[in-house]
Protein backbone atom coordinates (compact mmCIF):
# COMPACT_ATOMS: atom_id res chain seq x y z
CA UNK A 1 84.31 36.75 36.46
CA UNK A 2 85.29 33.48 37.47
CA UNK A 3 86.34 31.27 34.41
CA UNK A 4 86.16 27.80 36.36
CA UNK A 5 82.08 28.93 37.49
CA UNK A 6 82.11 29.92 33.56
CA UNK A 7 83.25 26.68 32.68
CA UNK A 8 80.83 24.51 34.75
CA UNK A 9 77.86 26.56 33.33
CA UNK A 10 79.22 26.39 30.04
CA UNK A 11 79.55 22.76 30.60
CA UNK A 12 75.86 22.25 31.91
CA UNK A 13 74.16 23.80 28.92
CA UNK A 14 76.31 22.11 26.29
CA UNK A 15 75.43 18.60 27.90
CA UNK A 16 71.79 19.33 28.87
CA UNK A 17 70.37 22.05 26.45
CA UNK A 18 69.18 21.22 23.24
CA UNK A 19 67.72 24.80 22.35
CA UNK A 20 71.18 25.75 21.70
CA UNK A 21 71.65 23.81 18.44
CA UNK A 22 68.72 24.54 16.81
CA UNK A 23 69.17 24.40 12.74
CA UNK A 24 69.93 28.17 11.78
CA UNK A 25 71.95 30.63 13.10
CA UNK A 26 69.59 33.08 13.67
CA UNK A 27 67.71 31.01 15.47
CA UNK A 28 70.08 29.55 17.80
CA UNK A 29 71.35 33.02 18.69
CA UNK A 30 67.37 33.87 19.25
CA UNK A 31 67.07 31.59 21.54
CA UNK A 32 70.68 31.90 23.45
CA UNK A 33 69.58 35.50 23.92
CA UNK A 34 65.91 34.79 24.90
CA UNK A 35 66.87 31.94 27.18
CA UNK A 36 69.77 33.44 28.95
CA UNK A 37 68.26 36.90 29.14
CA UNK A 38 65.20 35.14 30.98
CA UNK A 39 66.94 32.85 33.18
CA UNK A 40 69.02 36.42 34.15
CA UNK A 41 66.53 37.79 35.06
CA UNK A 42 65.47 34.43 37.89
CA UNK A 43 68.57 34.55 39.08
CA UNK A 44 68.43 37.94 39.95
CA UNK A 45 65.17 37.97 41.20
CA UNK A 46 63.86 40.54 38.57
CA UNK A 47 60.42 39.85 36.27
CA UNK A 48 60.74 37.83 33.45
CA UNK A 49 58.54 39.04 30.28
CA UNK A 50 56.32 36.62 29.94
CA UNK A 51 53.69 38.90 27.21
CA UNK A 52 54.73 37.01 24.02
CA UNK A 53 54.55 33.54 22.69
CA UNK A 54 58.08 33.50 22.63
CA UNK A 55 58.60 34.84 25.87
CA UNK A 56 56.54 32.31 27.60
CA UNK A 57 58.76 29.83 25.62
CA UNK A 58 62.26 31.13 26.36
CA UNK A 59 60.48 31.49 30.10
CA UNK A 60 59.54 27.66 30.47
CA UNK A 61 63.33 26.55 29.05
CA UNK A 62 64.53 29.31 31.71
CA UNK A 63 62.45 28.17 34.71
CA UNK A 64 63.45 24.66 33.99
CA UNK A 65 67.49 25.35 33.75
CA UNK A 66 67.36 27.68 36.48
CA UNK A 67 65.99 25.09 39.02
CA UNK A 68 68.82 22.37 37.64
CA UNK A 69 71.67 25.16 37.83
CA UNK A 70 70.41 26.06 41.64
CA UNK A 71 70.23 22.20 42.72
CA UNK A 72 74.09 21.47 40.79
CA UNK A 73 75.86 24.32 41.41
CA UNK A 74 74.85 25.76 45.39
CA UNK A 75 77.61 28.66 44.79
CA UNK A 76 75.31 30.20 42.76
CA UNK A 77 72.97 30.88 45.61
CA UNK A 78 75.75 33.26 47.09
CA UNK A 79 76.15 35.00 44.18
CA UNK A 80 75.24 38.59 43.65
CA UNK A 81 72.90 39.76 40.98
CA UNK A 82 75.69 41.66 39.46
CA UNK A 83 77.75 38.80 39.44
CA UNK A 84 75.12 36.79 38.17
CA UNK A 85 74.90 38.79 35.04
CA UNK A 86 78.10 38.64 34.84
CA UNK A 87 78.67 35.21 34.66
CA UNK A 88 75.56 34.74 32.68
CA UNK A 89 76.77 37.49 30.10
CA UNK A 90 80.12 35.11 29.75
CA UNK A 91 78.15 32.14 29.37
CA UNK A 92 76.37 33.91 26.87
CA UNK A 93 78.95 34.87 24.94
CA UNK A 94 80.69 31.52 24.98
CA UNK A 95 78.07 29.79 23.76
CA UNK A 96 77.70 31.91 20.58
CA UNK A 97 81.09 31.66 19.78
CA UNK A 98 80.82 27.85 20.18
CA UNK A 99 77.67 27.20 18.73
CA UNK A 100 77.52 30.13 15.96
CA UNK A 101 80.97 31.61 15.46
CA UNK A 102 83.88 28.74 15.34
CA UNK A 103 80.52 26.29 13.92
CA UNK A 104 81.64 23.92 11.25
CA UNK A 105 77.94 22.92 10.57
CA UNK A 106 77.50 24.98 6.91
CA UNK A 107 73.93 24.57 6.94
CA UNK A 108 73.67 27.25 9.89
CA UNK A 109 73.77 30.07 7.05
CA UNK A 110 72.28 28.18 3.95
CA UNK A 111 70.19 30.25 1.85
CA UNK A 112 68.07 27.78 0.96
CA UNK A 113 66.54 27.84 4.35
């Protein structure tokens, strides 16, 4: 996998997606997972689900990335599908260790909520 392609990606969604920062941690990882999974699965050319509620959601935040990530970064376009997922599986983890893991917000895990 290339780190500096990791980076830029990694760099895109932390500037320009909000879904990863939702209030609980459960919920952020929900959606990382969703969203990523589904925007996979455009990159690659392969079905998304689309049967559920929330797969219709995580499909219209997907959609909308994908196009973005196509138009700023063209390398992608020569990118295998195994590469893809790759990449996608770094990004993937990256962000949960970022957003969930190492996250100094205490309220992610409050029982209250």
């Amino acid at each position: 996998m290339n780190s500096e392609k990791l980076d830029q990606l990694f760099g895109y969604v932390q500037e320009r997606c909000l879904w990863q920062f939702f209030s609980r941690s459960w919920d952020r990882q929900e959606n990382i997972d969703g969203i990523l999974k589904t925007a996979t699965d455009l990159l690659t050319g392969e079905p998304p689900a689309k049967e559920t509620p929330m797969d219709r959601l995580f499909y219209a935040d997907a959609k909308v990335m994908v196009q973005d990530l196509k138009d700023r970064f063209p390398w992608l376009a020569d990118a295998g599908p195994a590469q893809v997922r790759d990449l996608m599986h770094g990004l993937k983890d990256k962000l949960v260790e970022f957003t969930i893991t190492k996250s100094l917000n205490h309220e992610l895990n409050h029982t209250l909520y």
